[in-house]
PDB file of N, CA and C in Angstrom:
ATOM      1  N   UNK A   1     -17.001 -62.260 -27.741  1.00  0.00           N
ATOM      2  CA  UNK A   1     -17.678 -61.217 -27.022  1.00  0.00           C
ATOM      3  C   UNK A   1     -16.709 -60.460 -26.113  1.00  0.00           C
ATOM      4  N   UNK A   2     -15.817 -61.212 -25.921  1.00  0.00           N
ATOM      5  CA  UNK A   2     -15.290 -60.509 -24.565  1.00  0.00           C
ATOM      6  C   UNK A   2     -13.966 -59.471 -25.420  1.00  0.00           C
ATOM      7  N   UNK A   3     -13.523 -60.377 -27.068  1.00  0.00           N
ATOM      8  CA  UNK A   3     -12.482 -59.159 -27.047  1.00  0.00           C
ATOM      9  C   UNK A   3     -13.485 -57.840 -27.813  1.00  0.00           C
ATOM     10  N   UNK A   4     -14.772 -58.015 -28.259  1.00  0.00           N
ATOM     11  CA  UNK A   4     -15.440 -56.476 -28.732  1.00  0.00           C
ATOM     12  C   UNK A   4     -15.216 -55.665 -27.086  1.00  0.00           C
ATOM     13  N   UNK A   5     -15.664 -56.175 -26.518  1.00  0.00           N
ATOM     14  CA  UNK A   5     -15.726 -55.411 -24.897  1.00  0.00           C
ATOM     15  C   UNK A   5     -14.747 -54.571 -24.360  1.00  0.00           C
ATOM     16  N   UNK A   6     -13.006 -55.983 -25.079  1.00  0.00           N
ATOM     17  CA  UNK A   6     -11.505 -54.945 -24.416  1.00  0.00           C
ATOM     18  C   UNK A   6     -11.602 -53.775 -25.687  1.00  0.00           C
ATOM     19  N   UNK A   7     -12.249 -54.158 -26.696  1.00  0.00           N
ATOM     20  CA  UNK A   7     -11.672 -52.808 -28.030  1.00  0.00           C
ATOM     21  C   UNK A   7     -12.489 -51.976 -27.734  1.00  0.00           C
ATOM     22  N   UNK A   8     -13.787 -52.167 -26.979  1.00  0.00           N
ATOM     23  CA  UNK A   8     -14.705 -50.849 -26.378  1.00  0.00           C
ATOM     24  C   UNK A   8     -14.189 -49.985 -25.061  1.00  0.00           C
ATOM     25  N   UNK A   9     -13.265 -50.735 -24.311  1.00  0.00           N
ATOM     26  CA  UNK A   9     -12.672 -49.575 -23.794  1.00  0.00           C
ATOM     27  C   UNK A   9     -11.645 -48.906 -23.766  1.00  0.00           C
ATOM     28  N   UNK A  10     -10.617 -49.711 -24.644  1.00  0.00           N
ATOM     29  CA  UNK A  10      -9.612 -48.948 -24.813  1.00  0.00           C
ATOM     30  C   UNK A  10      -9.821 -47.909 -25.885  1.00  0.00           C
ATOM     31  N   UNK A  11     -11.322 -47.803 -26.568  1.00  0.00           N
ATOM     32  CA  UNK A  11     -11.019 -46.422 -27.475  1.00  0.00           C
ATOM     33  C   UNK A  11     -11.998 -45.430 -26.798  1.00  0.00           C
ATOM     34  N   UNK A  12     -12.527 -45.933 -25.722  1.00  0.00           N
ATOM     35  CA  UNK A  12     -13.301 -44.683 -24.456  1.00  0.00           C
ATOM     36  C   UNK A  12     -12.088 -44.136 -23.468  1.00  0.00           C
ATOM     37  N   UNK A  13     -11.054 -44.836 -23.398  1.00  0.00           N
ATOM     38  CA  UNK A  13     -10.325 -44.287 -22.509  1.00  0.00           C
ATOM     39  C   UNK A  13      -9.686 -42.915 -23.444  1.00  0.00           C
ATOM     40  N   UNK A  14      -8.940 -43.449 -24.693  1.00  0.00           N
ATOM     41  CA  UNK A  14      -8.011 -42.483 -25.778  1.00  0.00           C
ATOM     42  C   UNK A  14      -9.167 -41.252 -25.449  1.00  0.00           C
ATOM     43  N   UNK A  15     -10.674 -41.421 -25.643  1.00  0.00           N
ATOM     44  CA  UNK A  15     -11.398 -40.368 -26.304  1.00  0.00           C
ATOM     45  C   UNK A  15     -11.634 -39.972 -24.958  1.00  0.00           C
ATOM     46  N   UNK A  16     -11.057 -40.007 -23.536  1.00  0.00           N
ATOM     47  CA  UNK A  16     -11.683 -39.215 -22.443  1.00  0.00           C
ATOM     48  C   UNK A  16     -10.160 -37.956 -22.483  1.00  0.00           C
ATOM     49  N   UNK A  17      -9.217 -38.710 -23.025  1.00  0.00           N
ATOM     50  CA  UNK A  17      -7.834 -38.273 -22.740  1.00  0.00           C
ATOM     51  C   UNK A  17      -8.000 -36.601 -24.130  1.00  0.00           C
ATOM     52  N   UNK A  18      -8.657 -37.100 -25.195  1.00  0.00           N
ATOM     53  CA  UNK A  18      -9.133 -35.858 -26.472  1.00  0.00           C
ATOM     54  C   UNK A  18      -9.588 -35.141 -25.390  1.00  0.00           C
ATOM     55  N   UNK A  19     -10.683 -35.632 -25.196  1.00  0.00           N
ATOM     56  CA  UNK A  19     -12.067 -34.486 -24.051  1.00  0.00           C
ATOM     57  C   UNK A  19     -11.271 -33.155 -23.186  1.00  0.00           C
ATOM     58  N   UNK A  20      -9.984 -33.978 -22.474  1.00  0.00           N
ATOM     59  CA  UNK A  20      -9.424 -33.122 -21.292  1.00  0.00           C
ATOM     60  C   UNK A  20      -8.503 -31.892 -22.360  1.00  0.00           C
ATOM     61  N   UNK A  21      -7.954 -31.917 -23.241  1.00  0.00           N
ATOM     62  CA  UNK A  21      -7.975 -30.971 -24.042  1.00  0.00           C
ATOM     63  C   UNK A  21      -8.225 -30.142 -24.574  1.00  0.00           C
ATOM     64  N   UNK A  22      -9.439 -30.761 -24.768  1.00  0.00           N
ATOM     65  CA  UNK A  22     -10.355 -30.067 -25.923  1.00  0.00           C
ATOM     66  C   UNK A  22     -11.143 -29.080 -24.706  1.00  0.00           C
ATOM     67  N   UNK A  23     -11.419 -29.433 -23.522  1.00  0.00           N
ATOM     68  CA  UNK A  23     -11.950 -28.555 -22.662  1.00  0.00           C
ATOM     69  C   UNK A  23     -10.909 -26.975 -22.468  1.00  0.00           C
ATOM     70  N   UNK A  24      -9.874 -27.485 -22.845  1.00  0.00           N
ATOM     71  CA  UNK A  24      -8.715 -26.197 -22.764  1.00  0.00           C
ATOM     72  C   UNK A  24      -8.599 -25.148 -23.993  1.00  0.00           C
ATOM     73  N   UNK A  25      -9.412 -25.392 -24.740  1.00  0.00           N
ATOM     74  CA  UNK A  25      -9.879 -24.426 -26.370  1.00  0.00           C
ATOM     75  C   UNK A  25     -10.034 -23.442 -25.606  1.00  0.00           C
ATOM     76  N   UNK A  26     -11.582 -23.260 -24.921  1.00  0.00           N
ATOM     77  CA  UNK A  26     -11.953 -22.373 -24.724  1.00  0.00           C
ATOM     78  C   UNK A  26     -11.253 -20.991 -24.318  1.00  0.00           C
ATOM     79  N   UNK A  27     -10.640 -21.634 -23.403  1.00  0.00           N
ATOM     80  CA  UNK A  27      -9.960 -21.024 -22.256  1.00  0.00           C
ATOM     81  C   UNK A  27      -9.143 -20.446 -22.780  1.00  0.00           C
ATOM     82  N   UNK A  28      -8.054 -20.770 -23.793  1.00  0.00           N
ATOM     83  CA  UNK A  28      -7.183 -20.360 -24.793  1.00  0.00           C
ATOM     84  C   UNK A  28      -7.471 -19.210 -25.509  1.00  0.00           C
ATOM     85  N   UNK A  29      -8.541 -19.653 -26.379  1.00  0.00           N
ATOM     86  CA  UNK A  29      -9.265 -18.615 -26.872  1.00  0.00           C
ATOM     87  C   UNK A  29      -9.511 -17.854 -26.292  1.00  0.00           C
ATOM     88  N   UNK A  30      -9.891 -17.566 -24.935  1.00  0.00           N
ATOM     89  CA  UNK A  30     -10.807 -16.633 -24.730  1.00  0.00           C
ATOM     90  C   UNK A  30      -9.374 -15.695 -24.313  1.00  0.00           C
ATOM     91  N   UNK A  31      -8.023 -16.248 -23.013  1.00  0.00           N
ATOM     92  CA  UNK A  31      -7.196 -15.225 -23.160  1.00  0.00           C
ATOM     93  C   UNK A  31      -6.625 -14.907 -24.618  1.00  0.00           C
ATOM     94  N   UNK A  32      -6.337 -15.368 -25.622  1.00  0.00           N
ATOM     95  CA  UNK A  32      -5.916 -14.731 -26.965  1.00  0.00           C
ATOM     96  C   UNK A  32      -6.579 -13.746 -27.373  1.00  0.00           C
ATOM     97  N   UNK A  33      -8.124 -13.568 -26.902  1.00  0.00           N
ATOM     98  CA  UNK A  33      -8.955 -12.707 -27.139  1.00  0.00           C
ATOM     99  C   UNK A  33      -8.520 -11.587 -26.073  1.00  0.00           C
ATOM    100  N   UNK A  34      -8.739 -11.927 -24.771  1.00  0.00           N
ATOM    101  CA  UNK A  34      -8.065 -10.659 -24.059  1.00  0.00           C
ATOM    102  C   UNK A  34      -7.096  -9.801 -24.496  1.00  0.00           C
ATOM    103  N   UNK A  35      -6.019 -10.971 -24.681  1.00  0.00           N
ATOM    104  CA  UNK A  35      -4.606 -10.234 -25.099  1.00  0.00           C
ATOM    105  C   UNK A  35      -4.629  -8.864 -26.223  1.00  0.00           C
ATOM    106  N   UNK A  36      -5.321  -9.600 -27.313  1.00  0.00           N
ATOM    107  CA  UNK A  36      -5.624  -8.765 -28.558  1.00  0.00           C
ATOM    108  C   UNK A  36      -6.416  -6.965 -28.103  1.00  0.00           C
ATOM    109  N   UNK A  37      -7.489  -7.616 -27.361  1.00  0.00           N
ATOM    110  CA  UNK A  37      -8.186  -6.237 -26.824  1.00  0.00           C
ATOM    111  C   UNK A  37      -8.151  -5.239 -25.576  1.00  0.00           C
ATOM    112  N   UNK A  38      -7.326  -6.395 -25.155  1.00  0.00           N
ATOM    113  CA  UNK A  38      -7.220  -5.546 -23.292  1.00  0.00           C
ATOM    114  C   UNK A  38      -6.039  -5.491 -23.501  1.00  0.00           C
ATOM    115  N   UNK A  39      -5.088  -6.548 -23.162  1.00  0.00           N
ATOM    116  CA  UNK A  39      -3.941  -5.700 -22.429  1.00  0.00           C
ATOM    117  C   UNK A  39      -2.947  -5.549 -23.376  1.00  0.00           C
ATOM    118  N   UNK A  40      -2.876  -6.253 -24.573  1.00  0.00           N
ATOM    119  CA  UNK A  40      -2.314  -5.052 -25.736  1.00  0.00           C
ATOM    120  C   UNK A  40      -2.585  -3.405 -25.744  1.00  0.00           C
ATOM    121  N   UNK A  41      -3.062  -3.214 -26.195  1.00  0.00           N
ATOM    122  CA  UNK A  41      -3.535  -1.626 -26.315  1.00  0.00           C
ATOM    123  C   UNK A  41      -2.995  -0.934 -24.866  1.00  0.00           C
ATOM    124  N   UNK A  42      -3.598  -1.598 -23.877  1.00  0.00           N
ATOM    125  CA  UNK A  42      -3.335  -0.982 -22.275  1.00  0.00           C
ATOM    126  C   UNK A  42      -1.541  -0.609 -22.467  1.00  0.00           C
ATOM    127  N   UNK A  43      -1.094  -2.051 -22.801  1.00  0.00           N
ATOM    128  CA  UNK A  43       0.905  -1.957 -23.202  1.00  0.00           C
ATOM    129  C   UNK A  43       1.091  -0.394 -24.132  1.00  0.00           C
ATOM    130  N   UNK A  44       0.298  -0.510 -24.818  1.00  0.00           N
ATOM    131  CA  UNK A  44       0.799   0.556 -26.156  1.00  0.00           C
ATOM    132  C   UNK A  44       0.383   1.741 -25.350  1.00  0.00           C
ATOM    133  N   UNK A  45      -0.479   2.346 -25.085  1.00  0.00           N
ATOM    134  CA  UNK A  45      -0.772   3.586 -24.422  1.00  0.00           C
ATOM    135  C   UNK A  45       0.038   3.212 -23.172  1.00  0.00           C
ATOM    136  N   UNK A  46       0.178   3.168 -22.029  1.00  0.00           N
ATOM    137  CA  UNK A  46       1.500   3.158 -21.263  1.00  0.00           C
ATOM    138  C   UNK A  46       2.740   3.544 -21.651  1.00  0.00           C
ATOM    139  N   UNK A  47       3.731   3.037 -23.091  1.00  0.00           N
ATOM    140  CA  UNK A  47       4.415   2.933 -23.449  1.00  0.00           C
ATOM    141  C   UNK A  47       4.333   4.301 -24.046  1.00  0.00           C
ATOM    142  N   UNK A  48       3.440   5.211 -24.632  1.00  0.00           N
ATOM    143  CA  UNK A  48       3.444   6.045 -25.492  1.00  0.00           C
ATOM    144  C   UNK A  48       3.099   6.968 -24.083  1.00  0.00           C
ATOM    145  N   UNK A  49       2.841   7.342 -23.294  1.00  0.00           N
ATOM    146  CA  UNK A  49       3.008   7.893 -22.023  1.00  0.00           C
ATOM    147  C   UNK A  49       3.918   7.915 -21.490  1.00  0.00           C
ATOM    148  N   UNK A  50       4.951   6.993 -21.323  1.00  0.00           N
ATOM    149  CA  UNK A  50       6.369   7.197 -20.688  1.00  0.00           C
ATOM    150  C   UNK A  50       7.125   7.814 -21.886  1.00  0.00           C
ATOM    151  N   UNK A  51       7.133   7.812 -23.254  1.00  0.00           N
ATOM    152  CA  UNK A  51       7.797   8.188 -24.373  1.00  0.00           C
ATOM    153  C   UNK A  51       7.272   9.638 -23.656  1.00  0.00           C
ATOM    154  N   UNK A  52       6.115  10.246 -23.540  1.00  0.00           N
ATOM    155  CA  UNK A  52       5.541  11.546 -23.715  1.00  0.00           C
ATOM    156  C   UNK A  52       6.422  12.413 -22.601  1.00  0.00           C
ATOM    157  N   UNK A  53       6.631  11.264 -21.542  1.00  0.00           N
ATOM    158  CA  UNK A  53       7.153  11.964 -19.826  1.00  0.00           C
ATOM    159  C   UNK A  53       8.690  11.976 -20.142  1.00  0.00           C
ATOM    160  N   UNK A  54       9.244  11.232 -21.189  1.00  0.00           N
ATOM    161  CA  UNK A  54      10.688  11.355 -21.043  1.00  0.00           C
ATOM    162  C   UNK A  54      11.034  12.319 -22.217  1.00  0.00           C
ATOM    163  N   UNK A  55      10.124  12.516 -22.658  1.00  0.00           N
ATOM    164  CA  UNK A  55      10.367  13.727 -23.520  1.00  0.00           C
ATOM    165  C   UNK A  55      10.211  15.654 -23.560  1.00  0.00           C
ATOM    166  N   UNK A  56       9.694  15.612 -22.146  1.00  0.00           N
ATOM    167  CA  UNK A  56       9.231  16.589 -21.571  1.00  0.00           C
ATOM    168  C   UNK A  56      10.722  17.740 -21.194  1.00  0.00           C
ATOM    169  N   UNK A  57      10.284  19.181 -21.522  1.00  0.00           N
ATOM    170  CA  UNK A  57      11.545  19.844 -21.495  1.00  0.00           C
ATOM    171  C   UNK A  57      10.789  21.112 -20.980  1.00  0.00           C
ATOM    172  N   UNK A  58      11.929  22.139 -20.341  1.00  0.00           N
ATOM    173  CA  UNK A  58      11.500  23.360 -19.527  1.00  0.00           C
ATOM    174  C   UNK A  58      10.884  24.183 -21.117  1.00  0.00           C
ATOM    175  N   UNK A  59      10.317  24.870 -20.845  1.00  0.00           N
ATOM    176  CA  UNK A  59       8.843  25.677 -21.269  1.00  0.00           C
ATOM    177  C   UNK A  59       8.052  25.002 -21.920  1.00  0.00           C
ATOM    178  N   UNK A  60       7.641  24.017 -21.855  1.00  0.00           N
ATOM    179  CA  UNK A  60       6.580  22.991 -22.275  1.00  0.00           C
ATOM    180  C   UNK A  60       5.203  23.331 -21.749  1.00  0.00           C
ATOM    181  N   UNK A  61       3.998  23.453 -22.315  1.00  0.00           N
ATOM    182  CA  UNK A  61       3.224  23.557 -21.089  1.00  0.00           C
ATOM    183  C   UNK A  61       2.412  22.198 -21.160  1.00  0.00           C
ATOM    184  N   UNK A  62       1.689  21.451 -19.671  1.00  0.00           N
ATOM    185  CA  UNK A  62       1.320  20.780 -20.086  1.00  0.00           C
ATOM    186  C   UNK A  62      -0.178  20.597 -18.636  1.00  0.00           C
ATOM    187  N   UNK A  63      -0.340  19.807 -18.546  1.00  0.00           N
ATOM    188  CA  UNK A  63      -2.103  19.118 -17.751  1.00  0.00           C
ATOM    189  C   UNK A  63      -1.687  17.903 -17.323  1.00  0.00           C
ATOM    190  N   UNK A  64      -1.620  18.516 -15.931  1.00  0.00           N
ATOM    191  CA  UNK A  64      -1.579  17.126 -14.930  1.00  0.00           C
ATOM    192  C   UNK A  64      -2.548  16.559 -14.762  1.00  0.00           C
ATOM    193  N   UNK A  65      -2.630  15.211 -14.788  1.00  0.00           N
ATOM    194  CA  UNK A  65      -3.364  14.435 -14.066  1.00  0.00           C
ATOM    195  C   UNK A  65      -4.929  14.815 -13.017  1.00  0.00           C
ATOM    196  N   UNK A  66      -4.283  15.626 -12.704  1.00  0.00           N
ATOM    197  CA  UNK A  66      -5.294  16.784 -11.836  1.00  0.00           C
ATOM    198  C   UNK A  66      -6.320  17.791 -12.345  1.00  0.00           C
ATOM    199  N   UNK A  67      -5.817  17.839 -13.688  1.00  0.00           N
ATOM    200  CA  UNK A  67      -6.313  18.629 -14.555  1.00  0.00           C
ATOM    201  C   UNK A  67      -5.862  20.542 -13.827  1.00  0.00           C
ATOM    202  N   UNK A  68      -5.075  20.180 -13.443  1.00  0.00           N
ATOM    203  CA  UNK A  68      -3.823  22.014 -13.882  1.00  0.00           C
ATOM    204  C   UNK A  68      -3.210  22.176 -14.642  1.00  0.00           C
ATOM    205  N   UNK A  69      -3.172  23.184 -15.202  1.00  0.00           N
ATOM    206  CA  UNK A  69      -2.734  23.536 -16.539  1.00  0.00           C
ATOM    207  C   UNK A  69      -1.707  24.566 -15.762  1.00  0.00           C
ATOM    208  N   UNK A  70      -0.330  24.386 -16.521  1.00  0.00           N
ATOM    209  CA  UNK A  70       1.182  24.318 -16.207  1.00  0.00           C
ATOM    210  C   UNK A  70       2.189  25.003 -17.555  1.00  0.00           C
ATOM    211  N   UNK A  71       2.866  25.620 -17.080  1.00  0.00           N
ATOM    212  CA  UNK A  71       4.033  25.889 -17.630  1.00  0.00           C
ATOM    213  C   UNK A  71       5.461  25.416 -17.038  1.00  0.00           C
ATOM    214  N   UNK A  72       6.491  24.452 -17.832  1.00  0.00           N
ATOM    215  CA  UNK A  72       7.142  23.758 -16.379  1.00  0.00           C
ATOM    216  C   UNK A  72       8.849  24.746 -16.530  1.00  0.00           C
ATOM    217  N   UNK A  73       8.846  24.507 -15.773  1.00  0.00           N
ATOM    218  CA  UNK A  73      10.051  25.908 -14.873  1.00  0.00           C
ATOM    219  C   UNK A  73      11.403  24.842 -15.022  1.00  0.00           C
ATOM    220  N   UNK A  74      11.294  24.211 -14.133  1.00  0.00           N
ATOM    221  CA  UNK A  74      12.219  22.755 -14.222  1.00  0.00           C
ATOM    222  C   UNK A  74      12.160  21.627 -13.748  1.00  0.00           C
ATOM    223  N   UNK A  75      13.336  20.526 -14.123  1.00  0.00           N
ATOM    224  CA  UNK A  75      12.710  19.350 -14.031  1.00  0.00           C
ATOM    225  C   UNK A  75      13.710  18.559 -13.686  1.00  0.00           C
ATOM    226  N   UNK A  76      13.690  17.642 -13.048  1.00  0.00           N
ATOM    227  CA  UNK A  76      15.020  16.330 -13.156  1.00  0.00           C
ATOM    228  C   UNK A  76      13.997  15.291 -13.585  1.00  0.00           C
ATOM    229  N   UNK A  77      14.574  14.409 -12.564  1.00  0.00           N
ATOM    230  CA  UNK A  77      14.607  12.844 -13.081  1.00  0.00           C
ATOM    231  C   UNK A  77      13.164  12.385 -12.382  1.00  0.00           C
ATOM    232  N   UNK A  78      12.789  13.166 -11.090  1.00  0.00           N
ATOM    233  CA  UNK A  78      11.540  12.596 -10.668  1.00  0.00           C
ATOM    234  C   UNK A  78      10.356  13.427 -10.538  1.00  0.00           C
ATOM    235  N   UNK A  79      10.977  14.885 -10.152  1.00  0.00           N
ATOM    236  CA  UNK A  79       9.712  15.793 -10.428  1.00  0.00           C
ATOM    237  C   UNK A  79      10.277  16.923 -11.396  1.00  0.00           C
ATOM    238  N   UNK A  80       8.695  17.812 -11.317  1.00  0.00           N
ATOM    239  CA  UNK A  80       8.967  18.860 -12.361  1.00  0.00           C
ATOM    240  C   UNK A  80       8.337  19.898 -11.559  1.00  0.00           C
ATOM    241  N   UNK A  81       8.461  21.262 -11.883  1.00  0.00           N
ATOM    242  CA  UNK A  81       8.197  22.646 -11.300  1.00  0.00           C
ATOM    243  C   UNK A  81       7.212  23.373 -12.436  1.00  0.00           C
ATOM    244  N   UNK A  82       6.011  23.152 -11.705  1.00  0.00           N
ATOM    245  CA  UNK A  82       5.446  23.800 -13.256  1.00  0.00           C
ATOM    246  C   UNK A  82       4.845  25.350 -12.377  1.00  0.00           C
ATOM    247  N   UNK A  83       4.758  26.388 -13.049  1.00  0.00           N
ATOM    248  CA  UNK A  83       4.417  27.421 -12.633  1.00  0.00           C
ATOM    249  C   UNK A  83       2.497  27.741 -13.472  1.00  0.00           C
ATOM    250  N   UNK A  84       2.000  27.968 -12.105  1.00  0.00           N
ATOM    251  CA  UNK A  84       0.602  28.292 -12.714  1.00  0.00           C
ATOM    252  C   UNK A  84       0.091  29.102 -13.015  1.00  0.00           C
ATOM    253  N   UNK A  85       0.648  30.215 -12.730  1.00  0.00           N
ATOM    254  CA  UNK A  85       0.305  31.538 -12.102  1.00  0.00           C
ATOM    255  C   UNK A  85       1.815  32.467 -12.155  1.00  0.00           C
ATOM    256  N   UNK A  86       1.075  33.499 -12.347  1.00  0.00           N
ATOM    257  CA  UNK A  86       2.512  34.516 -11.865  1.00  0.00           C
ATOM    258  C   UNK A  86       3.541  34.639 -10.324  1.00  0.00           C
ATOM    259  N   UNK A  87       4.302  34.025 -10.733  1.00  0.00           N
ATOM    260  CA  UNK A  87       4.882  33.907  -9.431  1.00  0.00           C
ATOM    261  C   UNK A  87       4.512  32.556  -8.146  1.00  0.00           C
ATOM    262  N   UNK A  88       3.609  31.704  -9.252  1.00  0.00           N
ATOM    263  CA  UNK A  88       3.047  30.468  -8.426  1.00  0.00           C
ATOM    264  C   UNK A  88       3.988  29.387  -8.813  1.00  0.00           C
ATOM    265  N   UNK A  89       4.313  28.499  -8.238  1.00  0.00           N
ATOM    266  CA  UNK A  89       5.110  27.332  -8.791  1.00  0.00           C
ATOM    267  C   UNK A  89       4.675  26.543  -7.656  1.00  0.00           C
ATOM    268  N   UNK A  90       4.712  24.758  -8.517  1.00  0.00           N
ATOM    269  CA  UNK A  90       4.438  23.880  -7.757  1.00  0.00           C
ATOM    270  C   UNK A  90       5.543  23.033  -8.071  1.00  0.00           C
ATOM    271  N   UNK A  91       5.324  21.614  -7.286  1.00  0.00           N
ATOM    272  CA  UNK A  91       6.168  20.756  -7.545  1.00  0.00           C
ATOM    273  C   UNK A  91       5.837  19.480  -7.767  1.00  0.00           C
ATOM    274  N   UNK A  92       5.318  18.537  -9.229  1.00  0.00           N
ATOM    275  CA  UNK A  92       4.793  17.478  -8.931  1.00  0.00           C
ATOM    276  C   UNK A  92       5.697  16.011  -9.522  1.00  0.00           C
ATOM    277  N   UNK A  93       4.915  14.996  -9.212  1.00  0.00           N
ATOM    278  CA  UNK A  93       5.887  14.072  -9.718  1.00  0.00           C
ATOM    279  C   UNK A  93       5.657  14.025 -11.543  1.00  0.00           C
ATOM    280  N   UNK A  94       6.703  13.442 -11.955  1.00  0.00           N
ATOM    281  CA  UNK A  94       5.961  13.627 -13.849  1.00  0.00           C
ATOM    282  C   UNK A  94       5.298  12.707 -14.145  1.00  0.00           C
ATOM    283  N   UNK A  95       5.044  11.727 -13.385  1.00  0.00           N
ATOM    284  CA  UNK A  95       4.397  10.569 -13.662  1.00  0.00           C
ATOM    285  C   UNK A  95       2.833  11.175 -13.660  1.00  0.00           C
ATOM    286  N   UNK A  96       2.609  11.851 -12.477  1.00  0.00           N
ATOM    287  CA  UNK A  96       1.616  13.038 -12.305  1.00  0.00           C
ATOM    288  C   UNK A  96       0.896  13.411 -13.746  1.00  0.00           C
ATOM    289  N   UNK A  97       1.820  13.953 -14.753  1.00  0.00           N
ATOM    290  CA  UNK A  97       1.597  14.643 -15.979  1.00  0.00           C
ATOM    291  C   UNK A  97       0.995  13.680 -16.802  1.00  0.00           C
ATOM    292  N   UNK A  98      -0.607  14.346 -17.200  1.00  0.00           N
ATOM    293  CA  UNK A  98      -1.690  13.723 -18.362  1.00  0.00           C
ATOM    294  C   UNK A  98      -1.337  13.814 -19.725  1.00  0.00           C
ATOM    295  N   UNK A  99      -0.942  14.985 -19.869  1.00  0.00           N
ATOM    296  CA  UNK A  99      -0.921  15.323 -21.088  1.00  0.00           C
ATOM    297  C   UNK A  99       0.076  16.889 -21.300  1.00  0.00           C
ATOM    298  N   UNK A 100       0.859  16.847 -22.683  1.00  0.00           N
ATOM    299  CA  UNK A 100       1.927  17.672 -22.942  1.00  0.00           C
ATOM    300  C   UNK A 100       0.828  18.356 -24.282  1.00  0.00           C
ATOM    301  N   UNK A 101       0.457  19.946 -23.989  1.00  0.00           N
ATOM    302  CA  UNK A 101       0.159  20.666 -24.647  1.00  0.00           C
ATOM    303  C   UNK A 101       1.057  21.355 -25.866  1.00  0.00           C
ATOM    304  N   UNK A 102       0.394  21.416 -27.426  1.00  0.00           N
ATOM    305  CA  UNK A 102       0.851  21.735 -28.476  1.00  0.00           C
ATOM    306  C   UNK A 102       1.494  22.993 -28.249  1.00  0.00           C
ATOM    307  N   UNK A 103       2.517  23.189 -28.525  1.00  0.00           N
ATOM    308  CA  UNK A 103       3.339  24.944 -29.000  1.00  0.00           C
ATOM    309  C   UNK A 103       4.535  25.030 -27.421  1.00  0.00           C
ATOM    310  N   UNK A 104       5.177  25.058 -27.467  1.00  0.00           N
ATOM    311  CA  UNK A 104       5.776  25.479 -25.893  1.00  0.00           C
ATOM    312  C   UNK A 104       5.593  26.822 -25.247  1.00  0.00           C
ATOM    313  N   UNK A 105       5.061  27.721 -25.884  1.00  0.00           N
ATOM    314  CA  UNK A 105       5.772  29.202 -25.567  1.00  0.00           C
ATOM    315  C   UNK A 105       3.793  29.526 -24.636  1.00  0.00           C
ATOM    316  N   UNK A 106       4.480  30.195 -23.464  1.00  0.00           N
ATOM    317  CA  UNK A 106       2.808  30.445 -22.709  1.00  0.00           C
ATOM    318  C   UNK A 106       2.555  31.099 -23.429  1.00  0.00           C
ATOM    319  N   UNK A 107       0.897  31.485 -23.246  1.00  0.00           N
ATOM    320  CA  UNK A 107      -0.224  32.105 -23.862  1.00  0.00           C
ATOM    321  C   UNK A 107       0.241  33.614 -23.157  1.00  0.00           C
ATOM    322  N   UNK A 108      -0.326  34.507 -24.172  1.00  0.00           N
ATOM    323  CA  UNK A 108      -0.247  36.104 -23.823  1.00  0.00           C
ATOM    324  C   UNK A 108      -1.184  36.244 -23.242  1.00  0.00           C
ATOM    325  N   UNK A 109      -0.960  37.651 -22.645  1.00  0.00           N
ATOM    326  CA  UNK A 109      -2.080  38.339 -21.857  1.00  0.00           C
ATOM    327  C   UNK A 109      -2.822  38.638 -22.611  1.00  0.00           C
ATOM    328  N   UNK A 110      -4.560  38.340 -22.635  1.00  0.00           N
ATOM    329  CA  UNK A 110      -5.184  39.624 -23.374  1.00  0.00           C
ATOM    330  C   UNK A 110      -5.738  40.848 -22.400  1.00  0.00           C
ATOM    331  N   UNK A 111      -5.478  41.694 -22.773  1.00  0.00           N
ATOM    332  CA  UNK A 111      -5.964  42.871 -21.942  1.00  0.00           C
ATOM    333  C   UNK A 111      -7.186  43.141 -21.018  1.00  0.00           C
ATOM    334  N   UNK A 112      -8.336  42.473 -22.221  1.00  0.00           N
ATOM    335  CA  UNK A 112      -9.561  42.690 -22.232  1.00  0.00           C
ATOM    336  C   UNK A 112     -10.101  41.692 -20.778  1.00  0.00           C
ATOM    337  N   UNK A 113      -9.221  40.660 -21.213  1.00  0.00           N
ATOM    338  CA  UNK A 113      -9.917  39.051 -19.974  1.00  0.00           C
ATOM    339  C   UNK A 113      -9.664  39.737 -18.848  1.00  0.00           C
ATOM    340  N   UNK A 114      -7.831  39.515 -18.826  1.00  0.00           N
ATOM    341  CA  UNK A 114      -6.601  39.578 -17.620  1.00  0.00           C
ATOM    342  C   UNK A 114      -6.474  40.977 -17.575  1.00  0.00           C
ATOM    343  N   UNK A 115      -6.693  40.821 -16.247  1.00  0.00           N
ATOM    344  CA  UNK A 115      -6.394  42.174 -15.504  1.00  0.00           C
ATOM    345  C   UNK A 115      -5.007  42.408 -14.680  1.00  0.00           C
TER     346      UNK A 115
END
């Protein structure tokens, strides 16, 4: 009787030692799941945003952050000069910049709108 008793707990102890493991699935899973849907993608768009800002060149036009729409004048390493207006120019950071608009060359006057 007494050795069924020692073989009953030495295979409750092994199977508490599985348990503390096996409680760590979840958890696993669930960041592998994050990774895949959150902060993957978050990496890739970031990454394709700094590609967009280091690619940015004078007559570009583009939409800050702010949503102003820009023609940029010039630029270094931390800001850019985008002109809004005739004779308007600002100065923002490029990190600032949402989005780089198709074609470089500004839009014409039409007669009829612009006065």
């Amino acid at each position: 009787m007494i050795n069924t008793a020692f073989a009953m707990g030495q295979s409750g102890a092994q199977g508490g030692q599985a348990g503390g493991f096996t409680a760590f699935v979840p958890l696993i899973l669930m960041f592998v799941i994050f990774y895949f849907l959150l902060i993957r993608p978050q990496q890739k768009k970031a990454k394709e945003h700094q590609n967009m800002i280091n690619s940015l060149k004078k007559g570009d036009r583009v939409i800050t952050s702010g949503g102003i729409h820009g023609t940029i004048v010039s630029l270094d390493e931390t800001t850019i000069n985008l002109e809004i207006s005739d004779n308007v120019k600002i100065k923002i950071n490029r990190g600032n910049v949402g989005t780089a608009l198709q074609g470089s060359t500004p839009r014409k006057k039409d007669k009829k709108t612009d006065k």
